[in-house]
PDB file of N, CA and C in Angstrom:
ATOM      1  N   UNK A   1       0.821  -1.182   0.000  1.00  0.00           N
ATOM      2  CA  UNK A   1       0.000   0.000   0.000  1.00  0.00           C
ATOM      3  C   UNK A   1       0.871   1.255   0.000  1.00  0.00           C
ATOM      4  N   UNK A   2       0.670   2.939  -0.758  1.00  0.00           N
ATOM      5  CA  UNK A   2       1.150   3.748  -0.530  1.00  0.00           C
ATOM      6  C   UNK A   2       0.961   4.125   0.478  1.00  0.00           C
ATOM      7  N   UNK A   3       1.903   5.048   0.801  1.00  0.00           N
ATOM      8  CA  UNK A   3       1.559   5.823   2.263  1.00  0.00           C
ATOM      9  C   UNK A   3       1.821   7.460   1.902  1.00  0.00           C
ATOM     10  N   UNK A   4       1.449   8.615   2.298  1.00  0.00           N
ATOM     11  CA  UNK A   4       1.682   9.585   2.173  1.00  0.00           C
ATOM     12  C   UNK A   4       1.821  10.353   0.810  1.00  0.00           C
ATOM     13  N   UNK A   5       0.658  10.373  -0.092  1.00  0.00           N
ATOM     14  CA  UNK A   5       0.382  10.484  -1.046  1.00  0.00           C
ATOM     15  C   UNK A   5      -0.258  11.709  -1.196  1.00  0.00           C
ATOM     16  N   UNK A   6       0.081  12.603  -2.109  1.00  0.00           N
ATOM     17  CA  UNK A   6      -0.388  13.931  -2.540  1.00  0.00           C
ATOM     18  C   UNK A   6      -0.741  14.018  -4.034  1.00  0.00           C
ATOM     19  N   UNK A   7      -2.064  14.688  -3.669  1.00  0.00           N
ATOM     20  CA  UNK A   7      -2.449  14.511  -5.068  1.00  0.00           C
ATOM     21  C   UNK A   7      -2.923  15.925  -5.574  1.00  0.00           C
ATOM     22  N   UNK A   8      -2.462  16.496  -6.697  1.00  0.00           N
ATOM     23  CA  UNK A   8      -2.928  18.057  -7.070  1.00  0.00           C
ATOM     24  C   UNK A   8      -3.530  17.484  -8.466  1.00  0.00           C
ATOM     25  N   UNK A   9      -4.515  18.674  -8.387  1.00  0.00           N
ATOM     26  CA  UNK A   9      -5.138  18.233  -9.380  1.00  0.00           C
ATOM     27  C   UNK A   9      -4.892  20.029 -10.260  1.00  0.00           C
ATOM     28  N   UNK A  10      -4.593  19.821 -11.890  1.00  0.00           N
ATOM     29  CA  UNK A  10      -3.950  20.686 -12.092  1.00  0.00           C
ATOM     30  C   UNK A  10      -5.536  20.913 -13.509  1.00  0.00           C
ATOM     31  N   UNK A  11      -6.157  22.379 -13.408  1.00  0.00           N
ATOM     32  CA  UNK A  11      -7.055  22.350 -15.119  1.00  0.00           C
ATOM     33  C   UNK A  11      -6.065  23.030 -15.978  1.00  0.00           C
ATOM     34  N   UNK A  12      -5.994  22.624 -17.125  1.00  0.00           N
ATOM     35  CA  UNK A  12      -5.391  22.869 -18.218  1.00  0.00           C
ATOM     36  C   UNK A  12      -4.811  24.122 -18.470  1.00  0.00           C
ATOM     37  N   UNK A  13      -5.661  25.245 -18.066  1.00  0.00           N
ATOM     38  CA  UNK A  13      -5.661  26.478 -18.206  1.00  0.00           C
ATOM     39  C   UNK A  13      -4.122  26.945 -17.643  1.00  0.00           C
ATOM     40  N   UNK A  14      -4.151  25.973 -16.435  1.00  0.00           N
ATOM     41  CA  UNK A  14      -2.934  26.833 -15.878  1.00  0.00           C
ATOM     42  C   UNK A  14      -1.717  26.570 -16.069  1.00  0.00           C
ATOM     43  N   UNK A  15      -0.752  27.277 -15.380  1.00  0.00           N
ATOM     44  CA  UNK A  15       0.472  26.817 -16.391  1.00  0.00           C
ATOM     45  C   UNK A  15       1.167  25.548 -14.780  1.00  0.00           C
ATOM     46  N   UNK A  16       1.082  24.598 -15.710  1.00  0.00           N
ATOM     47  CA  UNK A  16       2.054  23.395 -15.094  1.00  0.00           C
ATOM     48  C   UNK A  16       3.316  23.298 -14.961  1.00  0.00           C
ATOM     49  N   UNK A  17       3.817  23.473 -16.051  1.00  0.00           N
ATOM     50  CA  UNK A  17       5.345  23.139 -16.702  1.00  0.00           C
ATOM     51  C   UNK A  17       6.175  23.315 -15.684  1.00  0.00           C
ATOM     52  N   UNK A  18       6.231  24.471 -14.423  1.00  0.00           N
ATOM     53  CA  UNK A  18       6.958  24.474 -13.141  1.00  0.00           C
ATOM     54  C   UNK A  18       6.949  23.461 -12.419  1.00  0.00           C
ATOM     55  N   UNK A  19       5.945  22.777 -12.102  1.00  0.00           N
ATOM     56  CA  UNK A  19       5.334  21.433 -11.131  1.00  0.00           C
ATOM     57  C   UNK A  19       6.140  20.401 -11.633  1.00  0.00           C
ATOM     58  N   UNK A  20       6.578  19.672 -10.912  1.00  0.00           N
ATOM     59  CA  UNK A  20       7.187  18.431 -10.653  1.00  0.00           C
ATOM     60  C   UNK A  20       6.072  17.466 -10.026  1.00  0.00           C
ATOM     61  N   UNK A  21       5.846  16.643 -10.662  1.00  0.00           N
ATOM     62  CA  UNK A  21       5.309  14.994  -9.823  1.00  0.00           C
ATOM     63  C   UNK A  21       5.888  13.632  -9.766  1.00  0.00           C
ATOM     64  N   UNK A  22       5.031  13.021  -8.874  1.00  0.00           N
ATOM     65  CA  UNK A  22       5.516  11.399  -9.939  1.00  0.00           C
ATOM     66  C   UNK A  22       4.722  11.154 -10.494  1.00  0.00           C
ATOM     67  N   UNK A  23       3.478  11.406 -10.474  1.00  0.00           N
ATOM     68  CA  UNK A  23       2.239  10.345 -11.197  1.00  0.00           C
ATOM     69  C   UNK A  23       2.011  11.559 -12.689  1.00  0.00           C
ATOM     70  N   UNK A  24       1.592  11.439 -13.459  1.00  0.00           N
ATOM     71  CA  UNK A  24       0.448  11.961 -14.428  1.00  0.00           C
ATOM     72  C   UNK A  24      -0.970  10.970 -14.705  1.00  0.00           C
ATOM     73  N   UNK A  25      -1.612  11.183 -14.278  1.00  0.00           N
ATOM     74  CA  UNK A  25      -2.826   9.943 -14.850  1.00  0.00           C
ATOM     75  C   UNK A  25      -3.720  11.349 -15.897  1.00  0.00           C
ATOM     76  N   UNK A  26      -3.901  10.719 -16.887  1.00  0.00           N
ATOM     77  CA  UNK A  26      -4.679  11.867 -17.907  1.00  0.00           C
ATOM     78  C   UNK A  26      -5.719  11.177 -18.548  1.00  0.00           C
ATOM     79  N   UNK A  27      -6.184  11.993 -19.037  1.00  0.00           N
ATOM     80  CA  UNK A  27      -7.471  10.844 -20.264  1.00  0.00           C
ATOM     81  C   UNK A  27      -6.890  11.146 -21.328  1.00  0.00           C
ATOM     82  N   UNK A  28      -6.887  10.161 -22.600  1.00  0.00           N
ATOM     83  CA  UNK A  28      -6.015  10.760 -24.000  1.00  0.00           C
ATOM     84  C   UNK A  28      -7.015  11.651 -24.300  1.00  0.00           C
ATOM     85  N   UNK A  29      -8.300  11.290 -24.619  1.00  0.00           N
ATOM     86  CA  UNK A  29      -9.521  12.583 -25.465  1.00  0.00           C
ATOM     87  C   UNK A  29      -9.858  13.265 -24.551  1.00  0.00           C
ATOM     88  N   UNK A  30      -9.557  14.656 -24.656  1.00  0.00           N
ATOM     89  CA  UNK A  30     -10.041  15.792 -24.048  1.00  0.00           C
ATOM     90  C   UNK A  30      -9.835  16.830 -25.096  1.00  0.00           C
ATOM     91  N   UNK A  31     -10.844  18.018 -24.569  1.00  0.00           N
ATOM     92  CA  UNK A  31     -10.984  19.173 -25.748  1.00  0.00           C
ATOM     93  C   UNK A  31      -9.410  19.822 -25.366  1.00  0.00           C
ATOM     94  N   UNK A  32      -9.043  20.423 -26.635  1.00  0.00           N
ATOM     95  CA  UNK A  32      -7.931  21.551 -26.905  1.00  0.00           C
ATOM     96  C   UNK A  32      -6.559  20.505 -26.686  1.00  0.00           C
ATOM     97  N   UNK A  33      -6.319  20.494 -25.603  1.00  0.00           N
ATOM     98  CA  UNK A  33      -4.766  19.408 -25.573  1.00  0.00           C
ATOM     99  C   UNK A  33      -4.814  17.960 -24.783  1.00  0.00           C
ATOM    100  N   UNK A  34      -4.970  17.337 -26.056  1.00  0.00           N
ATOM    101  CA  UNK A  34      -5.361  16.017 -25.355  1.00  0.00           C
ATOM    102  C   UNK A  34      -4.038  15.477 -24.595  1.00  0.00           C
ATOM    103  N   UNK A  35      -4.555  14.550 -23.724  1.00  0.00           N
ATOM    104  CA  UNK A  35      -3.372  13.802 -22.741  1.00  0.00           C
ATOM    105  C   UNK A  35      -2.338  13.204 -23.772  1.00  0.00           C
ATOM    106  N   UNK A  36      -2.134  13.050 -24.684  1.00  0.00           N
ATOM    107  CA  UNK A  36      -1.025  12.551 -25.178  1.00  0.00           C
ATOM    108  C   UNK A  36       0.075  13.682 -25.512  1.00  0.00           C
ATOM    109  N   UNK A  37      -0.567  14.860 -25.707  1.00  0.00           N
ATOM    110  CA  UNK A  37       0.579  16.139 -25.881  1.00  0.00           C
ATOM    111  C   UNK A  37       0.767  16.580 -24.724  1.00  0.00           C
ATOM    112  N   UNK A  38       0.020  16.345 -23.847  1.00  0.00           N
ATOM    113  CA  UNK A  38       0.383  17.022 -22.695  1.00  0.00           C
ATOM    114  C   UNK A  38       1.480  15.918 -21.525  1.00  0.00           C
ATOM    115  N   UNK A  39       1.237  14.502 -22.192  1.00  0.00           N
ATOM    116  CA  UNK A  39       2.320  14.034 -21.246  1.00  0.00           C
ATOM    117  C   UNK A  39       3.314  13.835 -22.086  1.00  0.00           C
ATOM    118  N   UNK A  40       3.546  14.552 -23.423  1.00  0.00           N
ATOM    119  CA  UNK A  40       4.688  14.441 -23.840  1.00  0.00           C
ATOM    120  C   UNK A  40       5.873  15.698 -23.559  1.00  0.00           C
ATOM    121  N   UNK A  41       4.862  16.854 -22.811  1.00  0.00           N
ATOM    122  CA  UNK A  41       5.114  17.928 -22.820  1.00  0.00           C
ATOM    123  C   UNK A  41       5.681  18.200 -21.168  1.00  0.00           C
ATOM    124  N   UNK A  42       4.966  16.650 -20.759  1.00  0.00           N
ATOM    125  CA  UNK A  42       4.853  16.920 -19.064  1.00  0.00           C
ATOM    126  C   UNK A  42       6.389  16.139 -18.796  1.00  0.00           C
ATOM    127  N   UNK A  43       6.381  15.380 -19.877  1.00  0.00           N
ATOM    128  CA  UNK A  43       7.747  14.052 -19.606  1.00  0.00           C
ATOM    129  C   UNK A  43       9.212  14.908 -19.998  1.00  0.00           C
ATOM    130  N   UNK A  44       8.695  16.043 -21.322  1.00  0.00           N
ATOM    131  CA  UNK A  44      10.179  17.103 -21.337  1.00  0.00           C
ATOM    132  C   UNK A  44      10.533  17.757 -20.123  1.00  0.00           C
ATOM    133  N   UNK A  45       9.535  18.220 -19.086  1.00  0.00           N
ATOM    134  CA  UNK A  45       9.964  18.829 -18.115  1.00  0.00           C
ATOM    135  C   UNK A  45      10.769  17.980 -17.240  1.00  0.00           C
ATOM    136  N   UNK A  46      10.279  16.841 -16.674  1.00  0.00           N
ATOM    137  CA  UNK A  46      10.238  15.657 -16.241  1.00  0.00           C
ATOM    138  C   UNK A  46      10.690  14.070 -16.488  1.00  0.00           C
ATOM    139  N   UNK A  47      11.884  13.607 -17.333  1.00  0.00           N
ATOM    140  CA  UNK A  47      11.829  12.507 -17.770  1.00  0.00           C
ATOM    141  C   UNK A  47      11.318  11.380 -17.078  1.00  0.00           C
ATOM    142  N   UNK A  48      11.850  11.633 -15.840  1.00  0.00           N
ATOM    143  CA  UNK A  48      11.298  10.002 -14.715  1.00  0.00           C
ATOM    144  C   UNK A  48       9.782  10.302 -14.146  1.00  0.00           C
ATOM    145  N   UNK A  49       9.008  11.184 -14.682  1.00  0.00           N
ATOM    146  CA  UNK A  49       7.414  11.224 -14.165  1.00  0.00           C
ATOM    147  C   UNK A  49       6.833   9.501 -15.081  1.00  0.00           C
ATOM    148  N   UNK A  50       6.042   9.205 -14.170  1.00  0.00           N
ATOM    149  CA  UNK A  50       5.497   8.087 -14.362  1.00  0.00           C
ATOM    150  C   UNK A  50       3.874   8.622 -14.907  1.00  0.00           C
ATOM    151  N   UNK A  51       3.648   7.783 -16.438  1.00  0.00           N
ATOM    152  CA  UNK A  51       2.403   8.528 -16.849  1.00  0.00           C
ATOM    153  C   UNK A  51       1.468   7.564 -17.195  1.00  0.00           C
ATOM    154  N   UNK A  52       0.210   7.749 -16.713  1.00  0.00           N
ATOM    155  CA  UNK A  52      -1.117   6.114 -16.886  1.00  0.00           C
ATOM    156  C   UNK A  52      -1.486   7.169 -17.373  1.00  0.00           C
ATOM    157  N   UNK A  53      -2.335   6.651 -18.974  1.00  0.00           N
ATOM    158  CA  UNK A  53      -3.886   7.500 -19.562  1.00  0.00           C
ATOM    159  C   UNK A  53      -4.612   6.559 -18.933  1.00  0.00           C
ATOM    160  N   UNK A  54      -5.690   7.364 -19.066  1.00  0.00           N
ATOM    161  CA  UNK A  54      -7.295   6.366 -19.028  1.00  0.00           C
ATOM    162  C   UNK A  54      -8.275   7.051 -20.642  1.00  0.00           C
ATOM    163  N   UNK A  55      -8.611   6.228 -20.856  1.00  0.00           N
ATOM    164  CA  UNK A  55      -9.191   6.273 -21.994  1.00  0.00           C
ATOM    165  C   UNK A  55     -10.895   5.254 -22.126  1.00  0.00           C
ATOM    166  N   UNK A  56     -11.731   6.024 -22.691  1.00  0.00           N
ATOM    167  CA  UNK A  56     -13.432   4.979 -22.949  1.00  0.00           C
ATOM    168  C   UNK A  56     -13.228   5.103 -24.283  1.00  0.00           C
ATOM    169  N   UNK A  57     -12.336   5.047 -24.814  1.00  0.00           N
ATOM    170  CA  UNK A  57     -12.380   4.210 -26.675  1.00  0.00           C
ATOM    171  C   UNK A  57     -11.179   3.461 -26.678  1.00  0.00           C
ATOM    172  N   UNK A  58     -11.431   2.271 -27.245  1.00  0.00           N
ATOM    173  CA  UNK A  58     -11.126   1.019 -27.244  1.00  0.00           C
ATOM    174  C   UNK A  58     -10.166   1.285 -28.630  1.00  0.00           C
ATOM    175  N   UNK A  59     -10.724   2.274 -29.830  1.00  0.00           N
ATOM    176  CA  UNK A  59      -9.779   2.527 -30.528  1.00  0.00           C
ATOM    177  C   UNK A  59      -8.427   3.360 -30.263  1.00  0.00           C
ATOM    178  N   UNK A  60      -8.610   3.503 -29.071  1.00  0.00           N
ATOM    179  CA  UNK A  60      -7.239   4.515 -29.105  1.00  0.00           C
ATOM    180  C   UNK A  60      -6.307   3.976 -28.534  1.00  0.00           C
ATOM    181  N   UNK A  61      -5.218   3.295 -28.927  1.00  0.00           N
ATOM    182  CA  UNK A  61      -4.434   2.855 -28.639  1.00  0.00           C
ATOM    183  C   UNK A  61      -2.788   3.898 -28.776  1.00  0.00           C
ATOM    184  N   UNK A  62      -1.829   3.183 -27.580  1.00  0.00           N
ATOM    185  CA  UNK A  62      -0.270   4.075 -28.305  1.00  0.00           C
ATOM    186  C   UNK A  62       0.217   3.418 -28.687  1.00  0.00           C
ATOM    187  N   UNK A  63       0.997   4.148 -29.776  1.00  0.00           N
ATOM    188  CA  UNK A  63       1.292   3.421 -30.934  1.00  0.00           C
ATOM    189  C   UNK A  63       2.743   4.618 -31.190  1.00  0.00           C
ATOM    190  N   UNK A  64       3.938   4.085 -32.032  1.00  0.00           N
ATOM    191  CA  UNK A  64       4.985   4.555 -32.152  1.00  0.00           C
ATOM    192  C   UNK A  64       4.655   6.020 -32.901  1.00  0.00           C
ATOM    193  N   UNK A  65       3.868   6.243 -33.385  1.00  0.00           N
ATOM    194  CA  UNK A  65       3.335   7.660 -34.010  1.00  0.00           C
ATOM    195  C   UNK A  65       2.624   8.323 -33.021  1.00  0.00           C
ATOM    196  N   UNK A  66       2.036   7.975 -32.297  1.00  0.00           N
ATOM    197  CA  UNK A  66       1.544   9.040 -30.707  1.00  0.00           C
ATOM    198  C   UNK A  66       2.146   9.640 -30.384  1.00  0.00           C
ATOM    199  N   UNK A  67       3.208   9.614 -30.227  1.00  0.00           N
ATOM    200  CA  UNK A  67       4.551  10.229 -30.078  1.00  0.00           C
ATOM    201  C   UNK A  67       4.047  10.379 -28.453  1.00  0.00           C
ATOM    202  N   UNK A  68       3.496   9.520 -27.771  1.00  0.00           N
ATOM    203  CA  UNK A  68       3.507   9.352 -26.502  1.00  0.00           C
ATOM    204  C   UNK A  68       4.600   9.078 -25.698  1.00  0.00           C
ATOM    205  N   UNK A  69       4.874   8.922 -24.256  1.00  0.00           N
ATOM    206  CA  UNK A  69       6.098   8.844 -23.731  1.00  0.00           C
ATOM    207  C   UNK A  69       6.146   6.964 -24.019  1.00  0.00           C
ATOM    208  N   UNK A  70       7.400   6.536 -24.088  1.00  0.00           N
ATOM    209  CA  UNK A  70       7.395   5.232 -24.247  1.00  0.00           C
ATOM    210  C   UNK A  70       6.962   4.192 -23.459  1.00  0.00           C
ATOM    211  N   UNK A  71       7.306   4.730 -21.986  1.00  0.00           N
ATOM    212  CA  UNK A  71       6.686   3.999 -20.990  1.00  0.00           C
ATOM    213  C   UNK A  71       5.730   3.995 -20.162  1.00  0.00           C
ATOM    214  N   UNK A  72       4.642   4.882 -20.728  1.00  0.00           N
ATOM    215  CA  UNK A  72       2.683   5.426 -20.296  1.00  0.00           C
ATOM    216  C   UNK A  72       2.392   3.703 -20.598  1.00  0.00           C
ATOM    217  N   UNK A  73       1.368   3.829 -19.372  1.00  0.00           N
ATOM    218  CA  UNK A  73       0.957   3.005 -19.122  1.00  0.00           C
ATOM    219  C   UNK A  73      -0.551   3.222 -19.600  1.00  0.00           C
ATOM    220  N   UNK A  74      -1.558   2.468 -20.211  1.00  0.00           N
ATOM    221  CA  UNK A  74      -2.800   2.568 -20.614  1.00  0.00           C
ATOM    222  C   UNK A  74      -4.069   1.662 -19.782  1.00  0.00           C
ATOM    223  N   UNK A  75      -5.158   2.628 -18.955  1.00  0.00           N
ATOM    224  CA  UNK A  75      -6.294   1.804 -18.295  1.00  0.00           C
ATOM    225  C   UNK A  75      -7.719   2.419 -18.841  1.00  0.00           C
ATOM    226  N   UNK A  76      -8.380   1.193 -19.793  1.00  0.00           N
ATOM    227  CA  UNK A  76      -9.134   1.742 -19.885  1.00  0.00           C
ATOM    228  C   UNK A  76     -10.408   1.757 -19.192  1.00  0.00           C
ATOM    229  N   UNK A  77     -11.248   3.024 -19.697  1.00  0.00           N
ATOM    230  CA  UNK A  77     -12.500   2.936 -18.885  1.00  0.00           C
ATOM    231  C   UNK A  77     -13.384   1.475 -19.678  1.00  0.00           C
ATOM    232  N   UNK A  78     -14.828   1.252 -19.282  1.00  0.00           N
ATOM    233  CA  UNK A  78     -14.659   1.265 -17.609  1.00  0.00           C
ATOM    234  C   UNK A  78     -13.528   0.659 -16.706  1.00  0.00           C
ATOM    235  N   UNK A  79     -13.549   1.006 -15.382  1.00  0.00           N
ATOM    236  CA  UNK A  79     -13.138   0.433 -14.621  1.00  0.00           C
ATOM    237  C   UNK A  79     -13.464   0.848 -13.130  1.00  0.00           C
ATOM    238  N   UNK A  80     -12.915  -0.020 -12.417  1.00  0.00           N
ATOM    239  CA  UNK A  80     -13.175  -0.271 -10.526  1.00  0.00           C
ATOM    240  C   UNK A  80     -12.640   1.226 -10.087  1.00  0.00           C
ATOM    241  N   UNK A  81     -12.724   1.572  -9.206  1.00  0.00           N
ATOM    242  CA  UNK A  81     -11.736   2.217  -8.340  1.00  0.00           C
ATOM    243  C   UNK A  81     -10.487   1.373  -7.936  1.00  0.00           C
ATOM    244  N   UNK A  82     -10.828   0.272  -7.452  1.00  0.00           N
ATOM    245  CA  UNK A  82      -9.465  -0.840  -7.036  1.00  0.00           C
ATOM    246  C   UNK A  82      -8.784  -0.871  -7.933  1.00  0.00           C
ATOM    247  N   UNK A  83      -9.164  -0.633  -9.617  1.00  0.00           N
ATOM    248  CA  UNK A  83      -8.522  -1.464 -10.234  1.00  0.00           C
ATOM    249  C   UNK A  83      -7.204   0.167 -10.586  1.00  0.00           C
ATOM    250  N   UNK A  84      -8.337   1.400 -10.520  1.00  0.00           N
ATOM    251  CA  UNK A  84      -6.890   2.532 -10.909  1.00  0.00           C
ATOM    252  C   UNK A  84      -5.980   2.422  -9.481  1.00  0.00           C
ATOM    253  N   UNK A  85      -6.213   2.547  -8.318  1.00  0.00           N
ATOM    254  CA  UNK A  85      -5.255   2.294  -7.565  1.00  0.00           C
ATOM    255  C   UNK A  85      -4.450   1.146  -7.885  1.00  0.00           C
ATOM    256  N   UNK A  86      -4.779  -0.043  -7.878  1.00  0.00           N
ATOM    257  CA  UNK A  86      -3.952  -1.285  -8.431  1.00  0.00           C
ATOM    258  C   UNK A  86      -3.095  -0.427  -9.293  1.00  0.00           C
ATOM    259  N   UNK A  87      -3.403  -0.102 -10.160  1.00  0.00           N
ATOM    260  CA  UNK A  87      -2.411   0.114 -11.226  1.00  0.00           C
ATOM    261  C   UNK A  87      -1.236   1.522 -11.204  1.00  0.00           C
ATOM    262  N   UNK A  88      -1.882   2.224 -10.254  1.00  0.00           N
ATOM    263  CA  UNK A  88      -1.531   3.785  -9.596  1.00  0.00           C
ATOM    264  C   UNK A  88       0.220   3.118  -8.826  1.00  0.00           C
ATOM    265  N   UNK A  89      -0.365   2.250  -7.993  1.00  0.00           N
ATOM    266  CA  UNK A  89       0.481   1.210  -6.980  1.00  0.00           C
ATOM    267  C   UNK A  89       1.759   0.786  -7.907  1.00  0.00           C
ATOM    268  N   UNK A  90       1.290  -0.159  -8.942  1.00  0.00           N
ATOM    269  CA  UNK A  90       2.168  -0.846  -9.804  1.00  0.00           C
ATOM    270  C   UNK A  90       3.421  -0.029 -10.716  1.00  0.00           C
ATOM    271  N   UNK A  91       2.634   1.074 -11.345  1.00  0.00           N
ATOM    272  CA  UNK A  91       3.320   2.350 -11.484  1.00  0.00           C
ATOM    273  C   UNK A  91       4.669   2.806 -10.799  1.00  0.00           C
ATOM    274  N   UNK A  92       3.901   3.216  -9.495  1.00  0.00           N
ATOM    275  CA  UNK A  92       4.867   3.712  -8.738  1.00  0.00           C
ATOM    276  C   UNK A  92       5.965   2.738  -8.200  1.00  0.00           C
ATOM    277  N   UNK A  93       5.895   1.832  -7.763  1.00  0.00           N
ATOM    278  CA  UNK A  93       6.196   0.813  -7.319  1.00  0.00           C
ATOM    279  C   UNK A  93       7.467   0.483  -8.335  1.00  0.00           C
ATOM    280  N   UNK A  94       7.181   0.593  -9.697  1.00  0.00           N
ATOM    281  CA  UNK A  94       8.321   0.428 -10.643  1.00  0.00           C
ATOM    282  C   UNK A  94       9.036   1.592 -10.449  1.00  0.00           C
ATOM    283  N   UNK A  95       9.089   2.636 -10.249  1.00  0.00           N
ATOM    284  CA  UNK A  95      10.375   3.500 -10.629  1.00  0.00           C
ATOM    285  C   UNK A  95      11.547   3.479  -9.259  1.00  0.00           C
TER     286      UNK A  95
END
């Protein structure tokens, strides 16, 4: 189990690029900058940030042209609550 976990939650609008984390969890489809530019944008600031999308289309997969970070991890919707922590855990747990 984690222990001592902080979680900011950041809207688009504002400017990030200063912030340091470990986690990014994003959705790829969102209006204006979808999660795939933005954790490619989040991983230049950041190389060792650890990044999960969540995604509800089954077509969207990463793929070497996403130009996603190489090692984003993908959960799609639906899913548990257990199951994004499970995977939140597993994440972190690797770096």
């Amino acid at each position: 189990m984690m222990s001592a976990v902080t979680v900011t939650a950041t809207p688009l609008g504002r400017r990030w690029s200063t912030v340091l984390n470990d986690l990014l969890l994003t959705d790829i489809v969102m209006p204006g900058l979808d999660g795939i530019e933005l954790a490619r944008r989040a991983a230049e600031n950041d190389p060792v940030m650890k990044i999960v999308f969540i995604t509800g289309f089954a077509a969207v997969a990463l793929s070497a042209q996403s130009q996603a970070p190489k090692d984003a991890k993908v959960l799609s919707k639906p899913f548990h609550l257990k199951d994004l922590v499970v995977e939140i855990e597993r994440v972190i747990a690797a770096a």
